[in-house]
PDB file of N, CA and C in Angstrom:
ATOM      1  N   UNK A   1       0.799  -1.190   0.000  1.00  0.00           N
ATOM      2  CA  UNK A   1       0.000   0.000   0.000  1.00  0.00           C
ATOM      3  C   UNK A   1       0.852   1.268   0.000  1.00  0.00           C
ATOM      4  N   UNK A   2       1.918   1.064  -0.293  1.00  0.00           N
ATOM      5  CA  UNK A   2       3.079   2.009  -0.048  1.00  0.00           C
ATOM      6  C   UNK A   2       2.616   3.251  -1.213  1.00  0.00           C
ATOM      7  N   UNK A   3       2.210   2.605  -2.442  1.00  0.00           N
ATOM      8  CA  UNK A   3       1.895   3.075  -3.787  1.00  0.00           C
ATOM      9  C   UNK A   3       1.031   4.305  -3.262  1.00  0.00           C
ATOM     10  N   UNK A   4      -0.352   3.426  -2.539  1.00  0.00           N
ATOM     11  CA  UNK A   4      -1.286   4.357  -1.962  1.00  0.00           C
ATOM     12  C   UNK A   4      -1.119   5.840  -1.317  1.00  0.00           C
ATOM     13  N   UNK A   5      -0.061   5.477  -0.447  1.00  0.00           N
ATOM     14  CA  UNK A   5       0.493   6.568   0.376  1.00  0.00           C
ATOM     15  C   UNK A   5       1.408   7.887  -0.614  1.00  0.00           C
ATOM     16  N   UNK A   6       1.644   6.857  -1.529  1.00  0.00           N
ATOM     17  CA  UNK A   6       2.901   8.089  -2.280  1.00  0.00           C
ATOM     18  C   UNK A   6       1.484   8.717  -2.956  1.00  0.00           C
ATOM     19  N   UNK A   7       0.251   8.037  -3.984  1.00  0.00           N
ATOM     20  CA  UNK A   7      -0.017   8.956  -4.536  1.00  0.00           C
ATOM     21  C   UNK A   7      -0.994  10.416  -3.968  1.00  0.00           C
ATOM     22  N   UNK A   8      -1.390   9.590  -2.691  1.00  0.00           N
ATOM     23  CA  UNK A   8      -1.820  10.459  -1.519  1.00  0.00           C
ATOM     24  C   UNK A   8      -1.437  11.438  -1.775  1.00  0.00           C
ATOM     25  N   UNK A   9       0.113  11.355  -0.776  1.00  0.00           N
ATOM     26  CA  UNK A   9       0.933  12.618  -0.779  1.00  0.00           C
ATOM     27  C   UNK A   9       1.086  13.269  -1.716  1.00  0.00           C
ATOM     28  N   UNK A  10       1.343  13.371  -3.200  1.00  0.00           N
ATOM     29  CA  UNK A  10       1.143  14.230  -4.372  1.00  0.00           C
ATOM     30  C   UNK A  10      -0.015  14.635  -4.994  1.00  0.00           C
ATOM     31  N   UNK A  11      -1.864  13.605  -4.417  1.00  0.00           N
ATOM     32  CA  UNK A  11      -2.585  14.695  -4.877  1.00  0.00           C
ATOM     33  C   UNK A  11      -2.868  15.755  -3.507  1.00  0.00           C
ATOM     34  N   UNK A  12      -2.394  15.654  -2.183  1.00  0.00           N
ATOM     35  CA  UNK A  12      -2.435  16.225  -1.405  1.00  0.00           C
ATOM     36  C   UNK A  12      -1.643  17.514  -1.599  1.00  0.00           C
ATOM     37  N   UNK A  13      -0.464  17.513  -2.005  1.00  0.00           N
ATOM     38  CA  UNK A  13       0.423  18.288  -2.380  1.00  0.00           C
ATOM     39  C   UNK A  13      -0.764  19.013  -3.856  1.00  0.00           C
ATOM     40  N   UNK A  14      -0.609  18.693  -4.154  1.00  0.00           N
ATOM     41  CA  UNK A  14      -1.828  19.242  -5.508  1.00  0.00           C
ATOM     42  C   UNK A  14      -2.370  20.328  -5.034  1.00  0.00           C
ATOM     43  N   UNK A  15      -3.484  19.763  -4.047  1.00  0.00           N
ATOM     44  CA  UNK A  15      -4.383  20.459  -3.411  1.00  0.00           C
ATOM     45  C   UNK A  15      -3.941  21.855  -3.082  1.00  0.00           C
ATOM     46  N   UNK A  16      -2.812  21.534  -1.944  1.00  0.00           N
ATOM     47  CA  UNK A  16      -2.249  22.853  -1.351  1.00  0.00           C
ATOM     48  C   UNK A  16      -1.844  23.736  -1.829  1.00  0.00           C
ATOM     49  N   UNK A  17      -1.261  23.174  -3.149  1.00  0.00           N
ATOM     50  CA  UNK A  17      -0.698  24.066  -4.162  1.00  0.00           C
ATOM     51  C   UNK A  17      -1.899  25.320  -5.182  1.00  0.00           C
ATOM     52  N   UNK A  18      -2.906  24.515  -5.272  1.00  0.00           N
ATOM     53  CA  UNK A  18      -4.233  24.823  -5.419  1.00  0.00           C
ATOM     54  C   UNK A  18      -4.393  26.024  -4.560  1.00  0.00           C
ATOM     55  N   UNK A  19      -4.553  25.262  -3.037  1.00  0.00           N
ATOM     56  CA  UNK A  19      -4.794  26.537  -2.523  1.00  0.00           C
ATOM     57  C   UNK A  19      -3.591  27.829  -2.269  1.00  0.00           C
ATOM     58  N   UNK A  20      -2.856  27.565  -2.651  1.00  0.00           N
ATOM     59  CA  UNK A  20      -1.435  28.752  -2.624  1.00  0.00           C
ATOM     60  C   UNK A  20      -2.058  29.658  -4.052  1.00  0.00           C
ATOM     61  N   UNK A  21      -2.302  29.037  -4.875  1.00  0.00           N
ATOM     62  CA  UNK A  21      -2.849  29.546  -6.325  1.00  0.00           C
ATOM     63  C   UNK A  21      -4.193  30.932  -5.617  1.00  0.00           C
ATOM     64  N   UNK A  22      -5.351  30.350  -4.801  1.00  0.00           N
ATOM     65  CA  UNK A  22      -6.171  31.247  -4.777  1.00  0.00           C
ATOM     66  C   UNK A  22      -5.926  32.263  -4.199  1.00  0.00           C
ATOM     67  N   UNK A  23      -4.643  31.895  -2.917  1.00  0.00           N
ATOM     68  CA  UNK A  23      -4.406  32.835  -2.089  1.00  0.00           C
ATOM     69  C   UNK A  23      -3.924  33.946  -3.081  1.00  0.00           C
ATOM     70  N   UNK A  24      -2.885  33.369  -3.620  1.00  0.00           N
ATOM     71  CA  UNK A  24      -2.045  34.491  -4.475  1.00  0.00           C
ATOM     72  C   UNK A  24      -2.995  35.634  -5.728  1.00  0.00           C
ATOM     73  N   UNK A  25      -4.193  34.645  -6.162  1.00  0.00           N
ATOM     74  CA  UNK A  25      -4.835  35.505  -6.741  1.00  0.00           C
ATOM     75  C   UNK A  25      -5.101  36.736  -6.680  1.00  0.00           C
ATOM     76  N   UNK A  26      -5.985  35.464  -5.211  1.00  0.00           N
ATOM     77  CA  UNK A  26      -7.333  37.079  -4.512  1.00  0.00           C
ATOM     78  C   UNK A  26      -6.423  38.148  -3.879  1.00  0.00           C
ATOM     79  N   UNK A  27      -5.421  37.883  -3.233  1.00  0.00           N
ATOM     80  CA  UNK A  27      -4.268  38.988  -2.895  1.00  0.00           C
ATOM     81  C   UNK A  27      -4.011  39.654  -3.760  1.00  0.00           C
ATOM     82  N   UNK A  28      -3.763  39.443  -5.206  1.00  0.00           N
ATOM     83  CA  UNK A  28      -3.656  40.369  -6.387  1.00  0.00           C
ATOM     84  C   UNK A  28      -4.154  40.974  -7.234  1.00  0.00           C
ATOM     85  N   UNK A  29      -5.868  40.044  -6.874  1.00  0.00           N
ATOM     86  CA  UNK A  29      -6.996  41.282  -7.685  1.00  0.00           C
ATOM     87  C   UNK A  29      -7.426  42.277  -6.247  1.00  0.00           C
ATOM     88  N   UNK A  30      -6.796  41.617  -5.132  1.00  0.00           N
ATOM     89  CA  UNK A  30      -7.623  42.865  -3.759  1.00  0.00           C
ATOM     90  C   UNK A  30      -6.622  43.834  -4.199  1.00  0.00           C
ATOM     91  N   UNK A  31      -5.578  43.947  -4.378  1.00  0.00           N
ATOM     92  CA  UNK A  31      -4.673  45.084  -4.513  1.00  0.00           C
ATOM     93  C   UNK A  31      -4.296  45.538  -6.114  1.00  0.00           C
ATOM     94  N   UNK A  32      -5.254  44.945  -7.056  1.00  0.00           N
ATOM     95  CA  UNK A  32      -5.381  45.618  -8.183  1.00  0.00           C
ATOM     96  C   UNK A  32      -5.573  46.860  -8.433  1.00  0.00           C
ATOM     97  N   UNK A  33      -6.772  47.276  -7.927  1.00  0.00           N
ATOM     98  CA  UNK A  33      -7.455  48.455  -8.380  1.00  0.00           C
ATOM     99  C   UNK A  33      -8.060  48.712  -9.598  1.00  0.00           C
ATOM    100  N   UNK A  34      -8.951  47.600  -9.522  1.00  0.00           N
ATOM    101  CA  UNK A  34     -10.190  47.027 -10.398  1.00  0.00           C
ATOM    102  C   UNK A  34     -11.396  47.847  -9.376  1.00  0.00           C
ATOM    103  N   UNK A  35     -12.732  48.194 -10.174  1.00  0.00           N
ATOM    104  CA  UNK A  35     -13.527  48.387  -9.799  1.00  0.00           C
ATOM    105  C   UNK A  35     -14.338  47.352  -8.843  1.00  0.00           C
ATOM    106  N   UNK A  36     -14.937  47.803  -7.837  1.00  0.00           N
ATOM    107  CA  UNK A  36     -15.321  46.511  -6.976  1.00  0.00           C
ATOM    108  C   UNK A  36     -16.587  45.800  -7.795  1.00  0.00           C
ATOM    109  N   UNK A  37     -16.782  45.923  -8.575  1.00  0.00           N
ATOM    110  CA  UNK A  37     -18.357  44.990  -9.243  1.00  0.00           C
ATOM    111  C   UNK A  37     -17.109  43.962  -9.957  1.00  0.00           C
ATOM    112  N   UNK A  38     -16.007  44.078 -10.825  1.00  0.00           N
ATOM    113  CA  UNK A  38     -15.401  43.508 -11.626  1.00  0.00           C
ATOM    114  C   UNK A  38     -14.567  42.322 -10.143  1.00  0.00           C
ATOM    115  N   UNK A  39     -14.096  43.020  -9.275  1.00  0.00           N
ATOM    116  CA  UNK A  39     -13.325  42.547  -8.206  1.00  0.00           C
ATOM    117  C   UNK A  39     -13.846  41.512  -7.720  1.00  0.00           C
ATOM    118  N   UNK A  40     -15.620  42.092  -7.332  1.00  0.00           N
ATOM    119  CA  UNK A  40     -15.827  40.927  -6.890  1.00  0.00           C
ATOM    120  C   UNK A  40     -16.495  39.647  -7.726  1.00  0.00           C
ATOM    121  N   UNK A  41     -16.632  39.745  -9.239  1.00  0.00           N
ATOM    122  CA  UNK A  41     -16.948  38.879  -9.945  1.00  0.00           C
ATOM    123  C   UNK A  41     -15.578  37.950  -9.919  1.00  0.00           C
ATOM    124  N   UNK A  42     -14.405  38.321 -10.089  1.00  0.00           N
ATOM    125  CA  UNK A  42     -12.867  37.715  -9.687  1.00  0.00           C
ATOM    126  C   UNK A  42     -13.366  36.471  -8.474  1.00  0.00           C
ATOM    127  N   UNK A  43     -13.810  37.267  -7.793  1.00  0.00           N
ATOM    128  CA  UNK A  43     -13.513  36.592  -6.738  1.00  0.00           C
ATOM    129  C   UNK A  43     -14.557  35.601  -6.323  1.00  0.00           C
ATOM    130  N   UNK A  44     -15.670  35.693  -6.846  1.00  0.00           N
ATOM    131  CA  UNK A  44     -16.684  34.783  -6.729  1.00  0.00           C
ATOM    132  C   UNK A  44     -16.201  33.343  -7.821  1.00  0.00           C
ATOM    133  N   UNK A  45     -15.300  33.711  -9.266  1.00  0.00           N
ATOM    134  CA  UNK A  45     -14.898  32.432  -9.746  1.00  0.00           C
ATOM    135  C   UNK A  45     -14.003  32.032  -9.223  1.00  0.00           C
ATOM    136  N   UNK A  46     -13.173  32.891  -8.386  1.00  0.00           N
ATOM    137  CA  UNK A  46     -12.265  31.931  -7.787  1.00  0.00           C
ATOM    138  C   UNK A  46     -12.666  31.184  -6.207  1.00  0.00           C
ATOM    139  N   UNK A  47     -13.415  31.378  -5.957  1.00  0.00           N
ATOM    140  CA  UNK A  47     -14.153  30.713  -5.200  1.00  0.00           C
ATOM    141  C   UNK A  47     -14.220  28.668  -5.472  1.00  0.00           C
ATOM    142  N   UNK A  48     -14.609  28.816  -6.316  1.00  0.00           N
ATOM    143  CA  UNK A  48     -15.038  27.568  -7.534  1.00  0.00           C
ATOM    144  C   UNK A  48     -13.354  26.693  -7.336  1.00  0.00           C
ATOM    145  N   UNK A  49     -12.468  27.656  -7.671  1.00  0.00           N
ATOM    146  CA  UNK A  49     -11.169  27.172  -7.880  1.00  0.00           C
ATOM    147  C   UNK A  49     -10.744  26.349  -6.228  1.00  0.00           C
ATOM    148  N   UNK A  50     -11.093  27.466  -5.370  1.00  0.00           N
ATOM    149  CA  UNK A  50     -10.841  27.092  -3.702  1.00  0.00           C
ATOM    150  C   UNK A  50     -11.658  25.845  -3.608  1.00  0.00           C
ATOM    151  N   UNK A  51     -12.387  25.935  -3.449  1.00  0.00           N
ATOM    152  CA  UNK A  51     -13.384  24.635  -3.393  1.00  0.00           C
ATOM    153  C   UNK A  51     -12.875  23.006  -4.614  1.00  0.00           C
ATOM    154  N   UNK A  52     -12.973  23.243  -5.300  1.00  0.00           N
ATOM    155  CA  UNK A  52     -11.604  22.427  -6.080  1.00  0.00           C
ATOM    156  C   UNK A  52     -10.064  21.820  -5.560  1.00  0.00           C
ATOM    157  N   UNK A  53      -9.841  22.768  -4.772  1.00  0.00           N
ATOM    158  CA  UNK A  53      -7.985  22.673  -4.365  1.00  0.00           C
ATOM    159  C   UNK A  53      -8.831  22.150  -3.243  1.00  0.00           C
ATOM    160  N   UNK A  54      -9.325  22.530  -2.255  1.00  0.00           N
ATOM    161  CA  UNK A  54      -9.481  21.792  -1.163  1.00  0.00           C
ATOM    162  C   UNK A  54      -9.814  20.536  -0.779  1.00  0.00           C
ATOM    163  N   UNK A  55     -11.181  19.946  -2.131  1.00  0.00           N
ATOM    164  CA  UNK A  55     -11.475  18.851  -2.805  1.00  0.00           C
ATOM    165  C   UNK A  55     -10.508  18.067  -2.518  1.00  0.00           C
ATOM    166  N   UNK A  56      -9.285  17.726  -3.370  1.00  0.00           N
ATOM    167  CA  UNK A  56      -8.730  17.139  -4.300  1.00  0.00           C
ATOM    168  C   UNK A  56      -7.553  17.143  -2.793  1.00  0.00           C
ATOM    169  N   UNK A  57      -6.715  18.092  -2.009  1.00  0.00           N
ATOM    170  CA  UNK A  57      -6.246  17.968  -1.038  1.00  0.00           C
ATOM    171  C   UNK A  57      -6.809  16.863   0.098  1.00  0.00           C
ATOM    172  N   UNK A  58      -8.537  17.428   0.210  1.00  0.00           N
ATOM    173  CA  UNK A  58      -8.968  15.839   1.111  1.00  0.00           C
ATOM    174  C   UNK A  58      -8.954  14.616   0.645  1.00  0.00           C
ATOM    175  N   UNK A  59      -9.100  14.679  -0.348  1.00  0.00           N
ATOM    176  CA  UNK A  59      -9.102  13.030  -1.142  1.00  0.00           C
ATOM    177  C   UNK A  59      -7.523  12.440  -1.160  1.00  0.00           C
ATOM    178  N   UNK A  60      -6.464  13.286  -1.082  1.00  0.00           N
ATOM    179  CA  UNK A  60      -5.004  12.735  -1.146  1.00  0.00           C
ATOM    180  C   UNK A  60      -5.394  12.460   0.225  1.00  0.00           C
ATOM    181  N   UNK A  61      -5.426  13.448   1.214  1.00  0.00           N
ATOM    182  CA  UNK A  61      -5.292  12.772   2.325  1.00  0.00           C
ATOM    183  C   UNK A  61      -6.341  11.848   2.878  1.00  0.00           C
ATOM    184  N   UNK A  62      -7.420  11.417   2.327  1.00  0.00           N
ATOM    185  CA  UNK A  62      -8.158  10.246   2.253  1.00  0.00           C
ATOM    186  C   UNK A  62      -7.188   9.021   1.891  1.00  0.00           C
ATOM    187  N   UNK A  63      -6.731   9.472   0.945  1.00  0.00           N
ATOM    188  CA  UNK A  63      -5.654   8.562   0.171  1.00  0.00           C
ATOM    189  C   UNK A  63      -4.560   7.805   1.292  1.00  0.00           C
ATOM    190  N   UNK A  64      -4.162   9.002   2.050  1.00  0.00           N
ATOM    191  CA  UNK A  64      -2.742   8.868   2.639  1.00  0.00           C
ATOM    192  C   UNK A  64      -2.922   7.914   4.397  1.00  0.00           C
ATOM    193  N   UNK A  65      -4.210   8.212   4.409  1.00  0.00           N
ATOM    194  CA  UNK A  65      -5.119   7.296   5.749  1.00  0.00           C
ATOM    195  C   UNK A  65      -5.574   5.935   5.385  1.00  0.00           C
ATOM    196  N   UNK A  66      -6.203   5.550   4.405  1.00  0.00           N
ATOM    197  CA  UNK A  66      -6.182   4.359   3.275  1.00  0.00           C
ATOM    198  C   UNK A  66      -5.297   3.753   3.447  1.00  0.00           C
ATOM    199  N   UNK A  67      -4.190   3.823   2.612  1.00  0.00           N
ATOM    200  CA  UNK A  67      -3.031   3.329   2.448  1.00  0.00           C
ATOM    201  C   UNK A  67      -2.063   3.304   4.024  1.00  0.00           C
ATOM    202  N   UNK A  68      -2.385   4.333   5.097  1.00  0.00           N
ATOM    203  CA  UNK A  68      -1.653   3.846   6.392  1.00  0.00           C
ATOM    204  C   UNK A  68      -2.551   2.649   6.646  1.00  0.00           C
ATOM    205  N   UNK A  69      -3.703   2.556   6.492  1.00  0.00           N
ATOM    206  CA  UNK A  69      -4.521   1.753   7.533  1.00  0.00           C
ATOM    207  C   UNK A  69      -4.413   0.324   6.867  1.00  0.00           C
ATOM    208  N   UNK A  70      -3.913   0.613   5.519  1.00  0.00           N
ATOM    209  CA  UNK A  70      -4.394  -1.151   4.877  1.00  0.00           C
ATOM    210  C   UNK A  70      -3.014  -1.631   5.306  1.00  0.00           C
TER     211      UNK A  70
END
Protein backbone atom coordinates (compact mmCIF):
# COMPACT_ATOMS: atom_id res chain seq x y z
CA UNK A 1 0.00 0.00 0.00
CA UNK A 2 3.08 2.01 -0.05
CA UNK A 3 1.89 3.07 -3.79
CA UNK A 4 -1.29 4.36 -1.96
CA UNK A 5 0.49 6.57 0.38
CA UNK A 6 2.90 8.09 -2.28
CA UNK A 7 -0.02 8.96 -4.54
CA UNK A 8 -1.82 10.46 -1.52
CA UNK A 9 0.93 12.62 -0.78
CA UNK A 10 1.14 14.23 -4.37
CA UNK A 11 -2.59 14.69 -4.88
CA UNK A 12 -2.43 16.23 -1.40
CA UNK A 13 0.42 18.29 -2.38
CA UNK A 14 -1.83 19.24 -5.51
CA UNK A 15 -4.38 20.46 -3.41
CA UNK A 16 -2.25 22.85 -1.35
CA UNK A 17 -0.70 24.07 -4.16
CA UNK A 18 -4.23 24.82 -5.42
CA UNK A 19 -4.79 26.54 -2.52
CA UNK A 20 -1.44 28.75 -2.62
CA UNK A 21 -2.85 29.55 -6.32
CA UNK A 22 -6.17 31.25 -4.78
CA UNK A 23 -4.41 32.84 -2.09
CA UNK A 24 -2.04 34.49 -4.47
CA UNK A 25 -4.83 35.51 -6.74
CA UNK A 26 -7.33 37.08 -4.51
CA UNK A 27 -4.27 38.99 -2.89
CA UNK A 28 -3.66 40.37 -6.39
CA UNK A 29 -7.00 41.28 -7.69
CA UNK A 30 -7.62 42.86 -3.76
CA UNK A 31 -4.67 45.08 -4.51
CA UNK A 32 -5.38 45.62 -8.18
CA UNK A 33 -7.46 48.45 -8.38
CA UNK A 34 -10.19 47.03 -10.40
CA UNK A 35 -13.53 48.39 -9.80
CA UNK A 36 -15.32 46.51 -6.98
CA UNK A 37 -18.36 44.99 -9.24
CA UNK A 38 -15.40 43.51 -11.63
CA UNK A 39 -13.33 42.55 -8.21
CA UNK A 40 -15.83 40.93 -6.89
CA UNK A 41 -16.95 38.88 -9.94
CA UNK A 42 -12.87 37.71 -9.69
CA UNK A 43 -13.51 36.59 -6.74
CA UNK A 44 -16.68 34.78 -6.73
CA UNK A 45 -14.90 32.43 -9.75
CA UNK A 46 -12.26 31.93 -7.79
CA UNK A 47 -14.15 30.71 -5.20
CA UNK A 48 -15.04 27.57 -7.53
CA UNK A 49 -11.17 27.17 -7.88
CA UNK A 50 -10.84 27.09 -3.70
CA UNK A 51 -13.38 24.64 -3.39
CA UNK A 52 -11.60 22.43 -6.08
CA UNK A 53 -7.99 22.67 -4.36
CA UNK A 54 -9.48 21.79 -1.16
CA UNK A 55 -11.48 18.85 -2.81
CA UNK A 56 -8.73 17.14 -4.30
CA UNK A 57 -6.25 17.97 -1.04
CA UNK A 58 -8.97 15.84 1.11
CA UNK A 59 -9.10 13.03 -1.14
CA UNK A 60 -5.00 12.73 -1.15
CA UNK A 61 -5.29 12.77 2.32
CA UNK A 62 -8.16 10.25 2.25
CA UNK A 63 -5.65 8.56 0.17
CA UNK A 64 -2.74 8.87 2.64
CA UNK A 65 -5.12 7.30 5.75
CA UNK A 66 -6.18 4.36 3.28
CA UNK A 67 -3.03 3.33 2.45
CA UNK A 68 -1.65 3.85 6.39
CA UNK A 69 -4.52 1.75 7.53
CA UNK A 70 -4.39 -1.15 4.88
Amino acid sequence: MTILIIIGAVTAALGLAGLGYCIREAVRIRKGGIPAEQSAAKLRALVAVNMAAVGVAFIGLGMVVAGLLL
